[in-house]
PDB file of N, CA and C in Angstrom:
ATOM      1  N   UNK A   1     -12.944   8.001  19.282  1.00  0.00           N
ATOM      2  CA  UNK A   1     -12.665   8.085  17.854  1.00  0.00           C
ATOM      3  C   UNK A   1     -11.153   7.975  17.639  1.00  0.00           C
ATOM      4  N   UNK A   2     -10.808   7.299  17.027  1.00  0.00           N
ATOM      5  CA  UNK A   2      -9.253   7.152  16.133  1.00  0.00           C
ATOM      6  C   UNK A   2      -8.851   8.568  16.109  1.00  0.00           C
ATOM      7  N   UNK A   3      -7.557   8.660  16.407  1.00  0.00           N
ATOM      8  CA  UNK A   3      -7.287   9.820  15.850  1.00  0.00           C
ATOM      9  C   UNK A   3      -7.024  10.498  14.589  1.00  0.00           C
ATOM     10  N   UNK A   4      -6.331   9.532  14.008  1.00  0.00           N
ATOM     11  CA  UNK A   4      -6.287   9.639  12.411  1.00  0.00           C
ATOM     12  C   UNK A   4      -7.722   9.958  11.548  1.00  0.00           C
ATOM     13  N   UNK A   5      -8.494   9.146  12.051  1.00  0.00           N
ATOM     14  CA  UNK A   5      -9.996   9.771  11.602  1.00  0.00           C
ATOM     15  C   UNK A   5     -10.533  11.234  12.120  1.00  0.00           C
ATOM     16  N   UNK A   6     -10.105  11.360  13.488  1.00  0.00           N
ATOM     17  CA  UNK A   6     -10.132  13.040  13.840  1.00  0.00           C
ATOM     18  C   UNK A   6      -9.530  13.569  12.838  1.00  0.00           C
ATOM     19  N   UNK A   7      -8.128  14.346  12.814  1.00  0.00           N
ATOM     20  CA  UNK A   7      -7.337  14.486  12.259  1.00  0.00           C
ATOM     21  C   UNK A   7      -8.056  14.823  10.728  1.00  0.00           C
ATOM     22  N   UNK A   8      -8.330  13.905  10.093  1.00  0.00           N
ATOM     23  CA  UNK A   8      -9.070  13.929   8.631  1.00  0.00           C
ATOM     24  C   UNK A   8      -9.753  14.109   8.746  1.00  0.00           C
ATOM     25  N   UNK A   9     -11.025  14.439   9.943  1.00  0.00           N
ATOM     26  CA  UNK A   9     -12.184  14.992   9.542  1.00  0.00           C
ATOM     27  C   UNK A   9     -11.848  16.469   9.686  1.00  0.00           C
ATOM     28  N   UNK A  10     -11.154  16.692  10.919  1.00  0.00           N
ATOM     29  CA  UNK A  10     -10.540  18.146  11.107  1.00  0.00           C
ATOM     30  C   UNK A  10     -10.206  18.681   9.780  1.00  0.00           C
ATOM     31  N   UNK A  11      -9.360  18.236   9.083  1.00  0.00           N
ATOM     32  CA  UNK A  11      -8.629  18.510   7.345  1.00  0.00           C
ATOM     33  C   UNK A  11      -9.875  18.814   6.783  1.00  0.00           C
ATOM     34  N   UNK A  12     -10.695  17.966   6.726  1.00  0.00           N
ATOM     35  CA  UNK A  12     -11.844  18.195   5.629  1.00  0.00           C
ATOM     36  C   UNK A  12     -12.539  18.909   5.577  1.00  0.00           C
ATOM     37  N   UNK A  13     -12.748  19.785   7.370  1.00  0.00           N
ATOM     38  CA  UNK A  13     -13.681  20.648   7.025  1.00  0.00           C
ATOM     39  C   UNK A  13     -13.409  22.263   6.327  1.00  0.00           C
ATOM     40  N   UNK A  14     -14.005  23.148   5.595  1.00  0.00           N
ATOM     41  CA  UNK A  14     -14.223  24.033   5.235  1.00  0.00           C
ATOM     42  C   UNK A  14     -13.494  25.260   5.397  1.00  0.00           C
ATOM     43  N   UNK A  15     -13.044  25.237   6.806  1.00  0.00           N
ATOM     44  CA  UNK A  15     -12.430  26.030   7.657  1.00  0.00           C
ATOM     45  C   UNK A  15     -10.782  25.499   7.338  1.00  0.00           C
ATOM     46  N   UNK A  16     -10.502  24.232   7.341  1.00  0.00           N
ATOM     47  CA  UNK A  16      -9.132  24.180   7.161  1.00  0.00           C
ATOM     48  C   UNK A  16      -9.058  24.086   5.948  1.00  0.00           C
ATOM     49  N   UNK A  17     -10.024  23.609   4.633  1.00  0.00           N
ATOM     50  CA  UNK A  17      -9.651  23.072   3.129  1.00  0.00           C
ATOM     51  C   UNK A  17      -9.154  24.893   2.947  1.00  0.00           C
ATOM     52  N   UNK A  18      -9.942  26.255   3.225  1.00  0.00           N
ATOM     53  CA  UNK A  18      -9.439  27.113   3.391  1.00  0.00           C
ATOM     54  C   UNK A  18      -8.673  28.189   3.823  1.00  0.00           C
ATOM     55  N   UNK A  19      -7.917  27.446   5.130  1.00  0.00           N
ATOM     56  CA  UNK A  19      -6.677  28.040   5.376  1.00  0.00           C
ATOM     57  C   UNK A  19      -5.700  27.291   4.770  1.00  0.00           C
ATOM     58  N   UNK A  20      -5.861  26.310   4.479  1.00  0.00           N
ATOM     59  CA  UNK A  20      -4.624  25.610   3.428  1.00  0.00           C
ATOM     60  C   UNK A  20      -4.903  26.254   2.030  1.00  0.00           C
ATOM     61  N   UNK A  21      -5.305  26.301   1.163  1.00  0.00           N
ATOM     62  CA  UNK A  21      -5.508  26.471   0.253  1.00  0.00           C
ATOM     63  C   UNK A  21      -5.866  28.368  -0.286  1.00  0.00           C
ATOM     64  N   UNK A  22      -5.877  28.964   0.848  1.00  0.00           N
ATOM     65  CA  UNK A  22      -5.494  30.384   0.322  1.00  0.00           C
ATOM     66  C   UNK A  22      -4.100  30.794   0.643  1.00  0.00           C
ATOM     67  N   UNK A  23      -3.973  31.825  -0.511  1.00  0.00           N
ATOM     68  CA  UNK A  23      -2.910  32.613  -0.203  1.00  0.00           C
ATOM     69  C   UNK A  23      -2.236  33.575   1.377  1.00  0.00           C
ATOM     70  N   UNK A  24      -3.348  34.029   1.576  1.00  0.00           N
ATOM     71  CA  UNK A  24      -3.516  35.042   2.571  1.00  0.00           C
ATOM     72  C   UNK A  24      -4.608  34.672   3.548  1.00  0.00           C
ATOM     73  N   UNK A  25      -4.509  34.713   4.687  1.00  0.00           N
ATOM     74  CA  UNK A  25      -5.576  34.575   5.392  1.00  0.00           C
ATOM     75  C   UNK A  25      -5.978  35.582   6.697  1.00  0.00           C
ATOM     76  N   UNK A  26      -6.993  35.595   7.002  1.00  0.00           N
ATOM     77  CA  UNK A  26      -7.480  36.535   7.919  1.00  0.00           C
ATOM     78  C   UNK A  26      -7.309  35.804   9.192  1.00  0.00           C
ATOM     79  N   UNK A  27      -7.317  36.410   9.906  1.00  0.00           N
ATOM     80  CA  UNK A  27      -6.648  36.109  11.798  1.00  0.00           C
ATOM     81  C   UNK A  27      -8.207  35.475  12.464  1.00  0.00           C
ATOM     82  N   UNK A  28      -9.761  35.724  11.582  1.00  0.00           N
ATOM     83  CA  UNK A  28     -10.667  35.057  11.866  1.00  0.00           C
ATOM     84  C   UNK A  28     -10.671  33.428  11.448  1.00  0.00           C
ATOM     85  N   UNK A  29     -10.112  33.560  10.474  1.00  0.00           N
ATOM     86  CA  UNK A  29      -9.953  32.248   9.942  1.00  0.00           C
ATOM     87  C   UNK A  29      -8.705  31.147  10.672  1.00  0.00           C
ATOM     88  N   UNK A  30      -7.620  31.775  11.171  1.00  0.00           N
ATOM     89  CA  UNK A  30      -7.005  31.120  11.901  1.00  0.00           C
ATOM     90  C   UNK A  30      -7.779  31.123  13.636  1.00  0.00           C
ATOM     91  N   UNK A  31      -8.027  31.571  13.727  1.00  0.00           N
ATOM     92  CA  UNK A  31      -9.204  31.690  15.142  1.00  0.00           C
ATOM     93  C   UNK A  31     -10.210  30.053  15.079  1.00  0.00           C
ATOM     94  N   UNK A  32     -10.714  30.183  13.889  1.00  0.00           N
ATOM     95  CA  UNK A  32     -11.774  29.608  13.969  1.00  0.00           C
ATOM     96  C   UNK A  32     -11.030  28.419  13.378  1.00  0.00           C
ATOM     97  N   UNK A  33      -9.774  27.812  13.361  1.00  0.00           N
ATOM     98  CA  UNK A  33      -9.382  26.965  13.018  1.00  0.00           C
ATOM     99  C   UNK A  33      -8.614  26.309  14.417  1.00  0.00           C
ATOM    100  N   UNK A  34      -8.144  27.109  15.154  1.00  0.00           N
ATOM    101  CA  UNK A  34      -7.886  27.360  16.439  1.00  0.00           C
ATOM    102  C   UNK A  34      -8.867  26.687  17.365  1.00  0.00           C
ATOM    103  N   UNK A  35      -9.704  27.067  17.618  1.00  0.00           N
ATOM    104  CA  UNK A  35     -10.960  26.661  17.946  1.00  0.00           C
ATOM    105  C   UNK A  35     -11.545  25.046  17.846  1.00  0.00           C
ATOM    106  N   UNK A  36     -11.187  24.971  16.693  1.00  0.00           N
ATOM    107  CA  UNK A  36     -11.738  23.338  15.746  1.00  0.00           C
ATOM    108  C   UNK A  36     -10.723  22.351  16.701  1.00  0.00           C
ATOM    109  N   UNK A  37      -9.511  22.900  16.357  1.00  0.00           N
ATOM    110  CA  UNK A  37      -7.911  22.156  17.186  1.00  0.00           C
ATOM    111  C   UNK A  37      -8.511  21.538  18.701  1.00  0.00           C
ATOM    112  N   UNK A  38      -9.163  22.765  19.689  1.00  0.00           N
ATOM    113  CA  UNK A  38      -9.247  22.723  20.840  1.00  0.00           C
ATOM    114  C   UNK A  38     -10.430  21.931  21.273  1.00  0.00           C
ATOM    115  N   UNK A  39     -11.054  22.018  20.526  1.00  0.00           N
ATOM    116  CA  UNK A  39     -12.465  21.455  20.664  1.00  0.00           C
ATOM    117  C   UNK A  39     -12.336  20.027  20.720  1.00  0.00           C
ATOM    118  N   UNK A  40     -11.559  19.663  19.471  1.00  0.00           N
ATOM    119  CA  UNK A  40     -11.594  17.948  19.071  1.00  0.00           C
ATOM    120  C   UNK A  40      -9.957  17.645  19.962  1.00  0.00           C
ATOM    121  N   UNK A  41      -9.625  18.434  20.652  1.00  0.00           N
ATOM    122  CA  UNK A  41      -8.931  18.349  22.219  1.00  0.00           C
ATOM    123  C   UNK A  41      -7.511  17.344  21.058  1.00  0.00           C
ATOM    124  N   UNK A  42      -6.849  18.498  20.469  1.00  0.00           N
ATOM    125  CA  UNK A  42      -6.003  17.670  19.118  1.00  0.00           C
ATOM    126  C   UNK A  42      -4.802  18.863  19.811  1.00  0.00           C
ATOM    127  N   UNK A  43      -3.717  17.987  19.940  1.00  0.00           N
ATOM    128  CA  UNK A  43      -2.471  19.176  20.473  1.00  0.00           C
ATOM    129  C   UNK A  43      -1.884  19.485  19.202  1.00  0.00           C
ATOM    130  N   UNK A  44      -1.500  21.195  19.556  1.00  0.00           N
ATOM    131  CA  UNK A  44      -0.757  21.898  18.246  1.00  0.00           C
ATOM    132  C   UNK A  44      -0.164  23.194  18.814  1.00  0.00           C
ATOM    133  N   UNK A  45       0.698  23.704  18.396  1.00  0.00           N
ATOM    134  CA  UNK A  45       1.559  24.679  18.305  1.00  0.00           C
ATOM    135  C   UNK A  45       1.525  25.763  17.216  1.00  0.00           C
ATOM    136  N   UNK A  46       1.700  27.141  17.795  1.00  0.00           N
ATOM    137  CA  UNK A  46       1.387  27.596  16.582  1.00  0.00           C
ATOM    138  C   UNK A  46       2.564  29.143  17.230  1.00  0.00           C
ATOM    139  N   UNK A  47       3.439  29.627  16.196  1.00  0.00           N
ATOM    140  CA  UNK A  47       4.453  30.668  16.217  1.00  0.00           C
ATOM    141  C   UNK A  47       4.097  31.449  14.991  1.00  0.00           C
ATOM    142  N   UNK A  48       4.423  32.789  15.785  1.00  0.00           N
ATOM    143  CA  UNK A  48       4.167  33.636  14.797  1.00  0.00           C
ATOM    144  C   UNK A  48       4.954  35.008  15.176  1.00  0.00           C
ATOM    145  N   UNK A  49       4.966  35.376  13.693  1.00  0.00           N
ATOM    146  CA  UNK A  49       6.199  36.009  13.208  1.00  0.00           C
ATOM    147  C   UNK A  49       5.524  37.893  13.078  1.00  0.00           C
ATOM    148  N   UNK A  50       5.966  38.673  13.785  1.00  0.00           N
ATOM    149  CA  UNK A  50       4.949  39.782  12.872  1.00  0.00           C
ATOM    150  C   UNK A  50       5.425  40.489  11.998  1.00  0.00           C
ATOM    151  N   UNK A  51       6.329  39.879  11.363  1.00  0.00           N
ATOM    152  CA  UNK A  51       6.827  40.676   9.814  1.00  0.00           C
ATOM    153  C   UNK A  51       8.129  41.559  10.425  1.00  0.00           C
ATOM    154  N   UNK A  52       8.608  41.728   9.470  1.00  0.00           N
ATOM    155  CA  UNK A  52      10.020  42.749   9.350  1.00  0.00           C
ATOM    156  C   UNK A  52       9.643  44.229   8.275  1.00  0.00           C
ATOM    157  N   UNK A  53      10.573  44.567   7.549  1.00  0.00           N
ATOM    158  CA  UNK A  53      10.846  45.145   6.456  1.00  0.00           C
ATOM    159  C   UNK A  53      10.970  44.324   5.655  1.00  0.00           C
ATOM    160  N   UNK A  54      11.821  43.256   5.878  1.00  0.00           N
ATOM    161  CA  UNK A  54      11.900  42.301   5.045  1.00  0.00           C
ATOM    162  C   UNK A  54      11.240  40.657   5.360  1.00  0.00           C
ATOM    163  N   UNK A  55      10.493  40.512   5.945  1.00  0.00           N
ATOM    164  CA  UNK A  55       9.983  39.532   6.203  1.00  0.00           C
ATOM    165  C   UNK A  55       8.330  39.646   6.280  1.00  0.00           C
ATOM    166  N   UNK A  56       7.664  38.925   5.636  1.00  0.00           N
ATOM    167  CA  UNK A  56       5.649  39.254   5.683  1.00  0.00           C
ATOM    168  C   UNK A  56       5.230  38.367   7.258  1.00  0.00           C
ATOM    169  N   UNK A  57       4.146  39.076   7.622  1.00  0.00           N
ATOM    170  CA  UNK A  57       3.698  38.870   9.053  1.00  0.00           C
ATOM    171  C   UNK A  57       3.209  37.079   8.399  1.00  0.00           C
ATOM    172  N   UNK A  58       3.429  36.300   9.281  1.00  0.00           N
ATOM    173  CA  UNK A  58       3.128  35.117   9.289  1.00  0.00           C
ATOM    174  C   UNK A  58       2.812  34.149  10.608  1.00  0.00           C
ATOM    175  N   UNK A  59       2.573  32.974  10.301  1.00  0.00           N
ATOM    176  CA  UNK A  59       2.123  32.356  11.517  1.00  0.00           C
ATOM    177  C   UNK A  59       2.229  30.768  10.868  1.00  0.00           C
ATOM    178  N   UNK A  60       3.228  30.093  11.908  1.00  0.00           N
ATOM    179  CA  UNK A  60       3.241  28.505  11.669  1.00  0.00           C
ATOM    180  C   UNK A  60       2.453  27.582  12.488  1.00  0.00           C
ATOM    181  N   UNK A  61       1.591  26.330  12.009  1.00  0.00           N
ATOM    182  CA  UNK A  61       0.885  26.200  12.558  1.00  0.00           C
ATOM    183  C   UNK A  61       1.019  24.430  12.709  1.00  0.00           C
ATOM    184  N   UNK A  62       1.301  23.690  14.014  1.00  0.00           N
ATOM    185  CA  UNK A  62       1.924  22.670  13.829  1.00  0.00           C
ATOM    186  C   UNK A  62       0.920  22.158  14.043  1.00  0.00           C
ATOM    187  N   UNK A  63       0.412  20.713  14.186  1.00  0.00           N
ATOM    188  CA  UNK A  63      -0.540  19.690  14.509  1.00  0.00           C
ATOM    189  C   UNK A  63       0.254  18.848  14.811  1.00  0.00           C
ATOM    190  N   UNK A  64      -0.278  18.001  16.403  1.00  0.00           N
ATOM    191  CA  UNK A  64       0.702  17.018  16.463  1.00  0.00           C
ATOM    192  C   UNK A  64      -0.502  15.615  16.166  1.00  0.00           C
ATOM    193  N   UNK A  65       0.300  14.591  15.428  1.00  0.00           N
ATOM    194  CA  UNK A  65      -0.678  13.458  15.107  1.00  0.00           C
ATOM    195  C   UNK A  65      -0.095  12.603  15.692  1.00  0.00           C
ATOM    196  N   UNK A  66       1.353  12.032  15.997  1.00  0.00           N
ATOM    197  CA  UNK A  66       1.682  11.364  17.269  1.00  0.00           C
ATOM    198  C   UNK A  66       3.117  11.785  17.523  1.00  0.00           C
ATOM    199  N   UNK A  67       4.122  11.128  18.302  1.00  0.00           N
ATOM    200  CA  UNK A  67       5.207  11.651  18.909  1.00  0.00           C
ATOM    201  C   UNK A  67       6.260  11.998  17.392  1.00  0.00           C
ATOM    202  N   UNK A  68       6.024  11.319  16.502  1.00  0.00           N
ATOM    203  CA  UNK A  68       7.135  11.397  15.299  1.00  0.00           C
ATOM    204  C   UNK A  68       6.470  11.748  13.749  1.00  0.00           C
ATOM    205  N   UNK A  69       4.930  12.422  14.441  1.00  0.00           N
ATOM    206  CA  UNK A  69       4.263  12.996  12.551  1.00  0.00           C
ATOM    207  C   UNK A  69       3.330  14.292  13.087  1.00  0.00           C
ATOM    208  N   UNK A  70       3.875  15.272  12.157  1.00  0.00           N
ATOM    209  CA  UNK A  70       3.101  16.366  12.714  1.00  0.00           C
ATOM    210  C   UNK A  70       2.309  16.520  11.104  1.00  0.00           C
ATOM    211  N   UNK A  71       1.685  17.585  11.303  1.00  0.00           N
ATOM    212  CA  UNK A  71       1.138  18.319  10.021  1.00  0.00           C
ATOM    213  C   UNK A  71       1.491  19.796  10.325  1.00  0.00           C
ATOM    214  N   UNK A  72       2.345  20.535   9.412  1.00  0.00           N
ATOM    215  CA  UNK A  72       2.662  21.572   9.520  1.00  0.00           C
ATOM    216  C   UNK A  72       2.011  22.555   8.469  1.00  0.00           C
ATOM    217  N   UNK A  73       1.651  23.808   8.566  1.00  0.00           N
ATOM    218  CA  UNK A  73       0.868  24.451   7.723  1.00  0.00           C
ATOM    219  C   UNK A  73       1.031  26.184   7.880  1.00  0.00           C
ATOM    220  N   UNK A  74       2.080  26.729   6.990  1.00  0.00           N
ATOM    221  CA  UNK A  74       2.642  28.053   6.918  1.00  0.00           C
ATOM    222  C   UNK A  74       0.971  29.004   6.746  1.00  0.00           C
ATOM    223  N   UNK A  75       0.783  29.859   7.390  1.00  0.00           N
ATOM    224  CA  UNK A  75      -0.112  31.031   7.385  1.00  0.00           C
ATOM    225  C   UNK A  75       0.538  32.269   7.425  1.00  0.00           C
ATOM    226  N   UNK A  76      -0.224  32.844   5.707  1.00  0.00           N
ATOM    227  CA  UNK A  76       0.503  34.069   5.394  1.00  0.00           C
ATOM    228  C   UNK A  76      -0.618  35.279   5.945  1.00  0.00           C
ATOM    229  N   UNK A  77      -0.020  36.214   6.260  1.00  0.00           N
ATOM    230  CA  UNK A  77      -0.925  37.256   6.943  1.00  0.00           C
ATOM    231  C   UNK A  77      -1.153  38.432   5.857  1.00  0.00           C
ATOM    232  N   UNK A  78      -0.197  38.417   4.813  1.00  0.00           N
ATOM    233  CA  UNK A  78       0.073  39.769   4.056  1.00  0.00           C
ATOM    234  C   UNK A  78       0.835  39.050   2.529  1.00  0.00           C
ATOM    235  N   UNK A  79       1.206  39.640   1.591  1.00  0.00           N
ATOM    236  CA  UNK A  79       2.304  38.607   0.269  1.00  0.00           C
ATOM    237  C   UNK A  79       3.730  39.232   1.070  1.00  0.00           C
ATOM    238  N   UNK A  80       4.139  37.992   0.412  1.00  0.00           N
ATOM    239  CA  UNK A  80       5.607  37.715   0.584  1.00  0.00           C
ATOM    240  C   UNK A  80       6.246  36.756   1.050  1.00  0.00           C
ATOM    241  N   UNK A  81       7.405  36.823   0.927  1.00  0.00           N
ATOM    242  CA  UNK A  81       7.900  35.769   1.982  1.00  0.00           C
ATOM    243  C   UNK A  81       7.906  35.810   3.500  1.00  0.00           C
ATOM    244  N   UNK A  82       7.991  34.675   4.258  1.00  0.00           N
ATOM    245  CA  UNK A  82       7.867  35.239   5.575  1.00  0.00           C
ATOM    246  C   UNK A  82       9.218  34.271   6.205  1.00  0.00           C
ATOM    247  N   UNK A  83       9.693  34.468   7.284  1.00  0.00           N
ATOM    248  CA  UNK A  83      10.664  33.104   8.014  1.00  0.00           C
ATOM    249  C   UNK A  83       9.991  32.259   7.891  1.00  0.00           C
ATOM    250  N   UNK A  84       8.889  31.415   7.759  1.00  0.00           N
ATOM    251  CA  UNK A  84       8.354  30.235   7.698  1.00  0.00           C
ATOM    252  C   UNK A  84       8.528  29.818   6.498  1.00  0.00           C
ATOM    253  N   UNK A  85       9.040  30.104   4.922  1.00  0.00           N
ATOM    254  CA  UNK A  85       8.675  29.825   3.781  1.00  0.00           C
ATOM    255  C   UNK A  85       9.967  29.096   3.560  1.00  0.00           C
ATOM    256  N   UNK A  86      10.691  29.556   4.243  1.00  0.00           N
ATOM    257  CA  UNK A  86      11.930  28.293   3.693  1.00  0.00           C
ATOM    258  C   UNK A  86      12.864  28.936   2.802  1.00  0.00           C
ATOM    259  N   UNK A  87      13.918  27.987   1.805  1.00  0.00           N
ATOM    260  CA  UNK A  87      14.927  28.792   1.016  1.00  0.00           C
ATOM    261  C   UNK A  87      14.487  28.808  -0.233  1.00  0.00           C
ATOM    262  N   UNK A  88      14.194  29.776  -0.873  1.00  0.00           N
ATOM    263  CA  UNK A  88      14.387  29.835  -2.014  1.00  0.00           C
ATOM    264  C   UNK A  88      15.131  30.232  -3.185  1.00  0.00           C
TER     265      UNK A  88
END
């Protein structure tokens, strides 16, 4: 299979339309997204942060699609900002 067609079917399913698209997510839901990654044998990186006082527990989650395009996707564990959110 193409990878780009992996890749987008990976996106489409259920499991990722909802770790993208919530605010907050549960550590099952990154598991089971985890899982999806390994399965369809798709390399990715993933760092994580466990919060400060001033920083919310988070987790960055890279996808690699070839040597020069990733898909990157911030996972919040708790509200707030976290080091992954950038400047605002």
């Amino acid at each position: 299979m193409n990878i780009n067609k992996e890749i987008f079917n990976l996106i489409s399913t259920d499991v990722f339309k909802s770790l993208i698209s919530s605010d907050l997510v549960t550590i099952g839901k990154l598991n089971a997204a985890i899982n999806l990654l390994i399965k369809a044998r798709i390399p990715f990186d993933i760092e994580y942060s466990p919060g400060t006082r001033r920083e919310a527990t988070a987790a960055q989650l890279t996808i690699y699609i070839n040597p020069t395009t990733t898909i990157n996707i911030t996972i919040s564990f708790e509200g707030g900002g976290s080091i992954f959110s950038g400047f605002e």
